[in-house]
N, C-alpha and C. Protein backbone atom coordinates (compact mmCIF):
# COMPACT_ATOMS: atom_id res chain seq x y z
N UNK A 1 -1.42 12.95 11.03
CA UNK A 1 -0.41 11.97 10.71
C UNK A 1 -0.49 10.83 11.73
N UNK A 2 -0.48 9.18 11.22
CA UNK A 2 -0.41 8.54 12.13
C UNK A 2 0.87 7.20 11.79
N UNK A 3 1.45 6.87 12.87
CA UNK A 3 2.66 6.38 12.81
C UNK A 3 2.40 5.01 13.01
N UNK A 4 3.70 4.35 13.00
CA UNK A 4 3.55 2.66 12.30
C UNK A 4 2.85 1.98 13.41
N UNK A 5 2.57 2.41 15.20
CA UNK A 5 1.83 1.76 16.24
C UNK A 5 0.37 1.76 15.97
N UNK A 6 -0.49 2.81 14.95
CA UNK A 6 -1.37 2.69 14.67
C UNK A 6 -1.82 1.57 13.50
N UNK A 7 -0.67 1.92 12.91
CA UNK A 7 -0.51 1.06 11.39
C UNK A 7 -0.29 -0.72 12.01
N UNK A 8 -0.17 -0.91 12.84
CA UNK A 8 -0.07 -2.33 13.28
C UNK A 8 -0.93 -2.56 14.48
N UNK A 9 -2.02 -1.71 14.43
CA UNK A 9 -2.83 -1.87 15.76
C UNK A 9 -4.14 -2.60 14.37
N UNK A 10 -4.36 -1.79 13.25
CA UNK A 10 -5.07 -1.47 12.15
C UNK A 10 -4.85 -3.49 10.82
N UNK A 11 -3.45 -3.38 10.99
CA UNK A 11 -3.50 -4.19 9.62
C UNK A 11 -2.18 -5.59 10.67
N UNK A 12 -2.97 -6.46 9.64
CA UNK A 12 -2.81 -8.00 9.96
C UNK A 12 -1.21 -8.33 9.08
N UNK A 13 -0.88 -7.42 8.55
CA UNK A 13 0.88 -7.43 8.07
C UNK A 13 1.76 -7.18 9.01
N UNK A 14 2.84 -8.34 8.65
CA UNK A 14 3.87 -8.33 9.76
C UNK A 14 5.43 -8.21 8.71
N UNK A 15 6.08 -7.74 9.45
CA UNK A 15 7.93 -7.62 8.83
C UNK A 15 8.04 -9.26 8.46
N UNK A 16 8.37 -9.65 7.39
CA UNK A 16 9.00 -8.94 6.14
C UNK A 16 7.95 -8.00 5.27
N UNK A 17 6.70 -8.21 5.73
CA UNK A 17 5.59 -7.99 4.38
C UNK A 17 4.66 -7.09 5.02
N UNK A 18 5.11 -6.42 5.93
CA UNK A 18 4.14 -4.63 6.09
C UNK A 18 5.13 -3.27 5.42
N UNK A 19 4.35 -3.09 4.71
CA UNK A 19 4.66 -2.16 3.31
C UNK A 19 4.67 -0.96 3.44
N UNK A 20 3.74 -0.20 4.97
CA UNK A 20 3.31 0.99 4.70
C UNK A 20 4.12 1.39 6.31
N UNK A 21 4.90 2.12 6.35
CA UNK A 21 6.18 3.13 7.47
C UNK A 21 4.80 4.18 8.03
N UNK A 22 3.83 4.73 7.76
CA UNK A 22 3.88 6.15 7.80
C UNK A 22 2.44 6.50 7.02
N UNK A 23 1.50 6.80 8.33
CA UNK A 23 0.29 7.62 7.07
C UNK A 23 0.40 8.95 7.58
N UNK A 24 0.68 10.10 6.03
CA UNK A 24 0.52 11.23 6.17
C UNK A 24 -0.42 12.73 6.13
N UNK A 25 -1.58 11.61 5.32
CA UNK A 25 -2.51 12.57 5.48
C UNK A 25 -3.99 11.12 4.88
N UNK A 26 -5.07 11.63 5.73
CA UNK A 26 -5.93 10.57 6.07
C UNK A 26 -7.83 11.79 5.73
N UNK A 27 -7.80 11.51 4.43
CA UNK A 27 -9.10 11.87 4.76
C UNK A 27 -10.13 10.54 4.18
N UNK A 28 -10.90 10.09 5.70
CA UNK A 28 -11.51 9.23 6.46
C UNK A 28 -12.64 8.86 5.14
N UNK A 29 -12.35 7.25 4.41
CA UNK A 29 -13.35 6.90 3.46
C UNK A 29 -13.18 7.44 2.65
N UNK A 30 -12.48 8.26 2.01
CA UNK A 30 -11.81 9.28 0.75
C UNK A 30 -10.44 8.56 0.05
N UNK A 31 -9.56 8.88 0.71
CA UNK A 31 -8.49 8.98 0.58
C UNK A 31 -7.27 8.87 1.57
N UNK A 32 -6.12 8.68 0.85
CA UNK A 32 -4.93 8.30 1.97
C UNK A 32 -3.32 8.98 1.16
N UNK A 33 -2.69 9.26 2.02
CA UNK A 33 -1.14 9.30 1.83
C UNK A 33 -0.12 8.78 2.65
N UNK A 34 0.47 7.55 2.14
CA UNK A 34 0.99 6.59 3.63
C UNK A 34 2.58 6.98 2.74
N UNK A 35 3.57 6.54 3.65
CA UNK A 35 4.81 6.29 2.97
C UNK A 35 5.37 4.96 3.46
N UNK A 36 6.44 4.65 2.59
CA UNK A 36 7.58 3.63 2.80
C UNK A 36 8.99 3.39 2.25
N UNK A 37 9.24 3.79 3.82
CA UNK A 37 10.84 3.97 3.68
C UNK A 37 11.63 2.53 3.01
N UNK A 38 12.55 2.84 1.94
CA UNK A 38 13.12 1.60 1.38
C UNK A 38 14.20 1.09 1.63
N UNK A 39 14.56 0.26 2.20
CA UNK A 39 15.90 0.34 3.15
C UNK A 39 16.72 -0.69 2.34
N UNK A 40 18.13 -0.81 2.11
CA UNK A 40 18.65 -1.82 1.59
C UNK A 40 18.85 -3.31 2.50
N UNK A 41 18.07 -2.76 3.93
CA UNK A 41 18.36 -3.80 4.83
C UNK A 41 16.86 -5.03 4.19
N UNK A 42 15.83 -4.59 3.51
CA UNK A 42 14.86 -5.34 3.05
C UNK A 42 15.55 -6.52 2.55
N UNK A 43 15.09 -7.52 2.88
CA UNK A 43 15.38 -8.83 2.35
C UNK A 43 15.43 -9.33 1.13
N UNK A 44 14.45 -8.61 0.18
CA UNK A 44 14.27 -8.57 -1.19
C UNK A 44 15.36 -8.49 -1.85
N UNK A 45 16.19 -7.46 -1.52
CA UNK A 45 17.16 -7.06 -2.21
C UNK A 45 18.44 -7.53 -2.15
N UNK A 46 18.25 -8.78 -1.77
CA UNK A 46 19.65 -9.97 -1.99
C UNK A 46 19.19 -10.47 -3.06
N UNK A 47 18.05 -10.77 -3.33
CA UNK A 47 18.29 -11.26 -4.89
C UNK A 47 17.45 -10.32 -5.76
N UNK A 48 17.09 -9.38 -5.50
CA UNK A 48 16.65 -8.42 -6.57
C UNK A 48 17.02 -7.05 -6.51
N UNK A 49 18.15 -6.56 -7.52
CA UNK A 49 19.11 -7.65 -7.64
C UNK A 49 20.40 -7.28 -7.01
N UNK A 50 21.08 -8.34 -6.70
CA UNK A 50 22.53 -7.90 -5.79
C UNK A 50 23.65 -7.02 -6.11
N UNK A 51 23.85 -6.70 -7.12
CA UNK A 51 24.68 -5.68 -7.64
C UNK A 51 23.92 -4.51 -8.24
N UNK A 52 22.80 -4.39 -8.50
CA UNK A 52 21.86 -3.19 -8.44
C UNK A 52 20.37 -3.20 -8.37
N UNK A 53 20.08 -3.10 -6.64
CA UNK A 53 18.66 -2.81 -6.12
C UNK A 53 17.91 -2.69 -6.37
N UNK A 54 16.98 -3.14 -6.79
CA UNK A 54 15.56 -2.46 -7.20
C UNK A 54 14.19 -3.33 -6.83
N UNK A 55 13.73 -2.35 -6.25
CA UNK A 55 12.39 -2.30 -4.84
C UNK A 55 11.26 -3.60 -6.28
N UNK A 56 10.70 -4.48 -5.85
CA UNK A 56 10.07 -5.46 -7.63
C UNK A 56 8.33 -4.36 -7.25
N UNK A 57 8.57 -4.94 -8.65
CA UNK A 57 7.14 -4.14 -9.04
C UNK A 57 6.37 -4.76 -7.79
N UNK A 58 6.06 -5.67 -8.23
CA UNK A 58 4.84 -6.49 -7.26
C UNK A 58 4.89 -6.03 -5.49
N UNK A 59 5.57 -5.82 -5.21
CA UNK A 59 6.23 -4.88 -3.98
C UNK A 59 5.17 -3.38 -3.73
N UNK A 60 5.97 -3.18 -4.39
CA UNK A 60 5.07 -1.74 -4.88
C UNK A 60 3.66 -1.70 -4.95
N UNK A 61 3.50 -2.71 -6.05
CA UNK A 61 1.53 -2.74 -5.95
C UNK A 61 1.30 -3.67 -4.32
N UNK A 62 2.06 -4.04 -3.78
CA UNK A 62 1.62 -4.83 -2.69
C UNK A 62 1.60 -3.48 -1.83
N UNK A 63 2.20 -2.21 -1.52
CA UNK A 63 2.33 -1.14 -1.07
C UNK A 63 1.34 -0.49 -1.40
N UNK A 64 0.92 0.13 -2.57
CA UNK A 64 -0.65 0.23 -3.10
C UNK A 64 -1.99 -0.01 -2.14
N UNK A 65 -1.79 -1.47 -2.38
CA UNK A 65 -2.83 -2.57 -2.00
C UNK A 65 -2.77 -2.14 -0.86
N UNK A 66 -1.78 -2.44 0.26
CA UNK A 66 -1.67 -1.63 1.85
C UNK A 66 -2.66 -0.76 2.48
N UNK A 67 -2.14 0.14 1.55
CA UNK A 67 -2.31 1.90 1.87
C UNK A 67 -3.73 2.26 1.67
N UNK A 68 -4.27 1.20 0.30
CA UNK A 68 -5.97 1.49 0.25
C UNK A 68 -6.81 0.09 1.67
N UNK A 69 -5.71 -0.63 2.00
CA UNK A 69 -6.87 -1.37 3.13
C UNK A 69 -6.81 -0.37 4.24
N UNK A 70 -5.63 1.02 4.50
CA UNK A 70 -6.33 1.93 5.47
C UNK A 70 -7.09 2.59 5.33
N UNK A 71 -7.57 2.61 3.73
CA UNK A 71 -9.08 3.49 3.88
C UNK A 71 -10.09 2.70 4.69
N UNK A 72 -10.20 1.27 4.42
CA UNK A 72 -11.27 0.55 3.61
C UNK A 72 -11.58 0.21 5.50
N UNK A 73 -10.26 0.43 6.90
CA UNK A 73 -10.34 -0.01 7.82
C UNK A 73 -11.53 0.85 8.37
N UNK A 74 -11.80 2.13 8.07
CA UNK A 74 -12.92 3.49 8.24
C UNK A 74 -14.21 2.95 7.92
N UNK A 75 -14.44 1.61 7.21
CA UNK A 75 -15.55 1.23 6.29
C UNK A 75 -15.85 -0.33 7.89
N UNK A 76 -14.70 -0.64 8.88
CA UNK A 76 -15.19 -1.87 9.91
C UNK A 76 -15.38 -1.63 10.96
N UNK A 77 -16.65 -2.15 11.51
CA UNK A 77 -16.49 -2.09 12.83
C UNK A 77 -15.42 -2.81 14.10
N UNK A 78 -14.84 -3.57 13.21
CA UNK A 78 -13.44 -4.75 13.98
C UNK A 78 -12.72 -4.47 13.36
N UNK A 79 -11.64 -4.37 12.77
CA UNK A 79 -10.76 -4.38 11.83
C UNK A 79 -10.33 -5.74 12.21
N UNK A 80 -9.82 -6.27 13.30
CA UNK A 80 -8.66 -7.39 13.79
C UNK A 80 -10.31 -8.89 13.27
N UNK A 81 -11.56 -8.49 13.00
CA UNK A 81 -11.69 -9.36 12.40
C UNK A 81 -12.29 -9.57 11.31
N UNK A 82 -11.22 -9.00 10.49
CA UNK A 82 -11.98 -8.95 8.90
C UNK A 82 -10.46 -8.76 8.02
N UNK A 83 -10.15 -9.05 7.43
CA UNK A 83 -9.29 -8.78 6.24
C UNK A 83 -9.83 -8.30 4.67
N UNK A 84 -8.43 -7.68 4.26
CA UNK A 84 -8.97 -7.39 2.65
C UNK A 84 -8.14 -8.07 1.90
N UNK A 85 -8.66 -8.38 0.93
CA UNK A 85 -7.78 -9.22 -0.35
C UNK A 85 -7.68 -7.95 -1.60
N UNK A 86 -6.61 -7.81 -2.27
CA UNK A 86 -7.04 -7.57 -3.52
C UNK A 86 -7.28 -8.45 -4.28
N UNK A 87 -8.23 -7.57 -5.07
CA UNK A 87 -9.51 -9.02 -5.99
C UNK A 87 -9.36 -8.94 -7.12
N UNK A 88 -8.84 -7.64 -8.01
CA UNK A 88 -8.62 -7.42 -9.28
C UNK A 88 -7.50 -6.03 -9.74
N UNK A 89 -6.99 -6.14 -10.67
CA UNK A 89 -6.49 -5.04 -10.85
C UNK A 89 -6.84 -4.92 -12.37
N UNK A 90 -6.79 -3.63 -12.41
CA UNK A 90 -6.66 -3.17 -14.29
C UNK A 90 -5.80 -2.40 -14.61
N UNK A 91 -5.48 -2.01 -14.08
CA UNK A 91 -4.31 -1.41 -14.72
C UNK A 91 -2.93 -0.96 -13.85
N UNK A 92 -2.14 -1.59 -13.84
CA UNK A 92 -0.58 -1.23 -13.31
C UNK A 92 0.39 -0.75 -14.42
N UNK A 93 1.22 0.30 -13.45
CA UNK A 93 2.40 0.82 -14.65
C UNK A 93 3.07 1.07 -13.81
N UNK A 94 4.41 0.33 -14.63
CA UNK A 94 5.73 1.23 -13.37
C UNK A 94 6.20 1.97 -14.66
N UNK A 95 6.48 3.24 -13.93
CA UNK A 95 7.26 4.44 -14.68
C UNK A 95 9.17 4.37 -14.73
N UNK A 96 9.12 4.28 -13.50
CA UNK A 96 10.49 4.50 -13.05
C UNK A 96 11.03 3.11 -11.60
N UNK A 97 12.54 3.31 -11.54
CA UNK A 97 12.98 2.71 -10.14
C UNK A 97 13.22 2.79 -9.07
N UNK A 98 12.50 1.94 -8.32
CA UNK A 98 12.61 2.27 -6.85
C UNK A 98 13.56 1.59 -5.81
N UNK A 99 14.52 2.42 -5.39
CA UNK A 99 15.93 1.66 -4.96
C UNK A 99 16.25 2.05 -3.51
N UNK A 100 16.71 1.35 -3.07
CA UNK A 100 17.40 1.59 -1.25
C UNK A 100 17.30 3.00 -1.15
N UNK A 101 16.74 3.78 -0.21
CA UNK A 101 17.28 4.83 0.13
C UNK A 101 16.07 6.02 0.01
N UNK A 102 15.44 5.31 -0.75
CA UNK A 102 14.24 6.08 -1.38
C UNK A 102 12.82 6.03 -0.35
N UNK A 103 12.09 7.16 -0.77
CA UNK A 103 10.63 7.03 0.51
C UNK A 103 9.90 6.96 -0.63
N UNK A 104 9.26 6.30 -0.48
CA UNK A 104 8.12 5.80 -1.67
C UNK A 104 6.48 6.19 -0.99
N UNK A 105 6.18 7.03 -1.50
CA UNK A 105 4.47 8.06 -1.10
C UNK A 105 3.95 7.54 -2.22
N UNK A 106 3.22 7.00 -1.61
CA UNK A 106 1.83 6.18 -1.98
C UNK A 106 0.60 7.12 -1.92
N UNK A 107 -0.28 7.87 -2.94
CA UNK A 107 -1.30 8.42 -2.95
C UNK A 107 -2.89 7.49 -3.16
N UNK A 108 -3.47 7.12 -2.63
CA UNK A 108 -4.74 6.33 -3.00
C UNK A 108 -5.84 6.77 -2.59
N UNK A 109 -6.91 6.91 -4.12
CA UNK A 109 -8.67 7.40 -3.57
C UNK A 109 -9.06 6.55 -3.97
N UNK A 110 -10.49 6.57 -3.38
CA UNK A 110 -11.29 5.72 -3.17
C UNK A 110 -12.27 6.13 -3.83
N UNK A 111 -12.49 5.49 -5.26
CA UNK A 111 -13.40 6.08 -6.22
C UNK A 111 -14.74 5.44 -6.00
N UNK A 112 -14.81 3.86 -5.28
CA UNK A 112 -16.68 3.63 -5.62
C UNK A 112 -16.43 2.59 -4.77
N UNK A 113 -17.72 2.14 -3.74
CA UNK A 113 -18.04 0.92 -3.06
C UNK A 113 -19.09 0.39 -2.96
N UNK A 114 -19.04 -0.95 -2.60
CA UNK A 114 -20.88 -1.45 -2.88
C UNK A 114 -20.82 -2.61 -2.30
N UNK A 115 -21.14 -3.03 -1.44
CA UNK A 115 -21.26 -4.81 -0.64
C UNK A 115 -20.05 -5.49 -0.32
N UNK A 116 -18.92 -4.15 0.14
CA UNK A 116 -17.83 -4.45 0.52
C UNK A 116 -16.67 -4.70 -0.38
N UNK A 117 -17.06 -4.30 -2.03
CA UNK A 117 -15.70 -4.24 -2.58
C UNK A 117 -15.76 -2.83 -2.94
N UNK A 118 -14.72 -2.65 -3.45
CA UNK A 118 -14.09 -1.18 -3.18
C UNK A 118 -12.97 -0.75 -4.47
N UNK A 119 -13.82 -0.01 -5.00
CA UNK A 119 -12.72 0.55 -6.31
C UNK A 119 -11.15 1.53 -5.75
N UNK A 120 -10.43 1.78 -6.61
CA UNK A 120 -9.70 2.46 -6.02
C UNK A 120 -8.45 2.89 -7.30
N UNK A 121 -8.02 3.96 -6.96
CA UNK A 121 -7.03 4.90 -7.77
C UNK A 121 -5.86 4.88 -6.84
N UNK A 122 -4.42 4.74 -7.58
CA UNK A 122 -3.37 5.07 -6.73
C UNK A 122 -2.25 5.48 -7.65
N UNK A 123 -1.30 6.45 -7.15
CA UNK A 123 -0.12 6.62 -7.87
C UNK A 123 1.02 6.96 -6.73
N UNK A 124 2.03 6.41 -7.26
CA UNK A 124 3.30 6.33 -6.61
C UNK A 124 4.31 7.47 -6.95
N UNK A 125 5.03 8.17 -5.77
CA UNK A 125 6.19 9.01 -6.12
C UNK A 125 7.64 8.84 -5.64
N UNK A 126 8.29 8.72 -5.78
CA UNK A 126 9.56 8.99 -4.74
C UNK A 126 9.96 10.91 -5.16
N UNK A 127 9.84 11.39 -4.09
CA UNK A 127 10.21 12.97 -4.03
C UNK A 127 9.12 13.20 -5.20
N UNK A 128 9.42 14.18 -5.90
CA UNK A 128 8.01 14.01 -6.47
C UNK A 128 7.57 13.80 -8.05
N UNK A 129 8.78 12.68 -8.31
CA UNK A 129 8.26 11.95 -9.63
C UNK A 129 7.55 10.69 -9.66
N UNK A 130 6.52 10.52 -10.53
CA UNK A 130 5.93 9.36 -10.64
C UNK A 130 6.64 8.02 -10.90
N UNK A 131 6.52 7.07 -10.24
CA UNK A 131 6.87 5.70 -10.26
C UNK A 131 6.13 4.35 -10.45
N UNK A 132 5.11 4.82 -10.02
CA UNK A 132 3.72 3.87 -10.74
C UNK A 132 2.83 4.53 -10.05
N UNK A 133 1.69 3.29 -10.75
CA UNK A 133 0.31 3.91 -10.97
C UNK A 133 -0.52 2.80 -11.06
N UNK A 134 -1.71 2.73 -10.74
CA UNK A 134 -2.58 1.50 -10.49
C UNK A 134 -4.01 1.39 -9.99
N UNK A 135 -5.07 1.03 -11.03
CA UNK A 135 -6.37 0.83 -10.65
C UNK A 135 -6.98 -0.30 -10.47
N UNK A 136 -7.24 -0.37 -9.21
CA UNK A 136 -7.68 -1.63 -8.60
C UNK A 136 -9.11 -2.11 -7.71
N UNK A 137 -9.61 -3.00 -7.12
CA UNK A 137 -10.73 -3.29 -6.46
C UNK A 137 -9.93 -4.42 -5.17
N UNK A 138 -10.60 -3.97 -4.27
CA UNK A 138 -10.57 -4.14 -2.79
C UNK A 138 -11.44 -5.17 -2.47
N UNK A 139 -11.23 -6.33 -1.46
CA UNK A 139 -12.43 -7.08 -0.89
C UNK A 139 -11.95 -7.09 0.42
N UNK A 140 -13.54 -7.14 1.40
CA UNK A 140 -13.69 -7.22 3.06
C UNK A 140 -13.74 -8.56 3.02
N UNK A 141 -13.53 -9.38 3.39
CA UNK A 141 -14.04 -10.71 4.02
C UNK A 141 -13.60 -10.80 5.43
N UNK A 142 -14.72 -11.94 5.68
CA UNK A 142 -14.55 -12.16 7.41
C UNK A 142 -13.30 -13.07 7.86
N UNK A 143 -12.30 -12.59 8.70
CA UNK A 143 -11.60 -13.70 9.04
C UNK A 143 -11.99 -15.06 9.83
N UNK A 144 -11.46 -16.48 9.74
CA UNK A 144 -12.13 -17.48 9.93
C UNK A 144 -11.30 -17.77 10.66
């Protein structure tokens, strides 16, 4: 298990927009299990929406997106100089809502790579129902 001092030694996201609290299980170029705690103190949630919470999709896949650039950090020799973009997605689904209070476990593998982009599988739980789901591709580029 590694905690949010690693997680900000690793990735170029800062508060309001670092997504991932918590990696819980890390097998290296495989796979990941990060979490994120949802707090009603998030900023988001003054206007989405103010009389009833809910974490926005795009949030979520931005949480996704996160959790697979800690695989992809196993794949640099710098991390602090290279970033990842997501480059494509195909398929997103939200199942259910994700509201204040909730820990949102992020599962993501790492199905295929080749000249630095990077396929990838992910599904979302709070406790342990599905909340989304999402197949996507990863890019390294050099920071400038």
């Amino acid at each position: 298990m590694k905690d949010i001092n690693y997680i900000l030694d690793v990735m170029p996201h800062r508060y309001p927009f670092l997504m991932v609290d918590r990696i819980i299980e890390n097998e290296k170029k495989e796979s990941i299990t990060t979490l994120k705690n949802v707090s009603i103190n998030e900023p988001y949630f003054q206007g989405h929406f103010p009389t009833k919470p809910i974490m926005p999709g795009v949030l979520i896949l931005e949480s996704i997106a996160q959790s697979a650039c800690l695989i992809m950090v196993d794949f640099m020799e710098d991390p602090s100089k290279k970033l990842v973009f997501m480059s494509k997605v195909l398929n997103y689904k939200i199942y259910n809502n994700v509201i204040p209070g909730d820990q949102l476990c992020i599962e993501a593998k790492l199905l295929q790579h080749k000249l630095g982009s990077f396929k990838f599988v992910a599904t979302c739980f709070v406790k342990e129902k599905k909340v989304a789901s999402a197949e996507f591709f990863a890019t390294i580029v050099d920071k400038k």
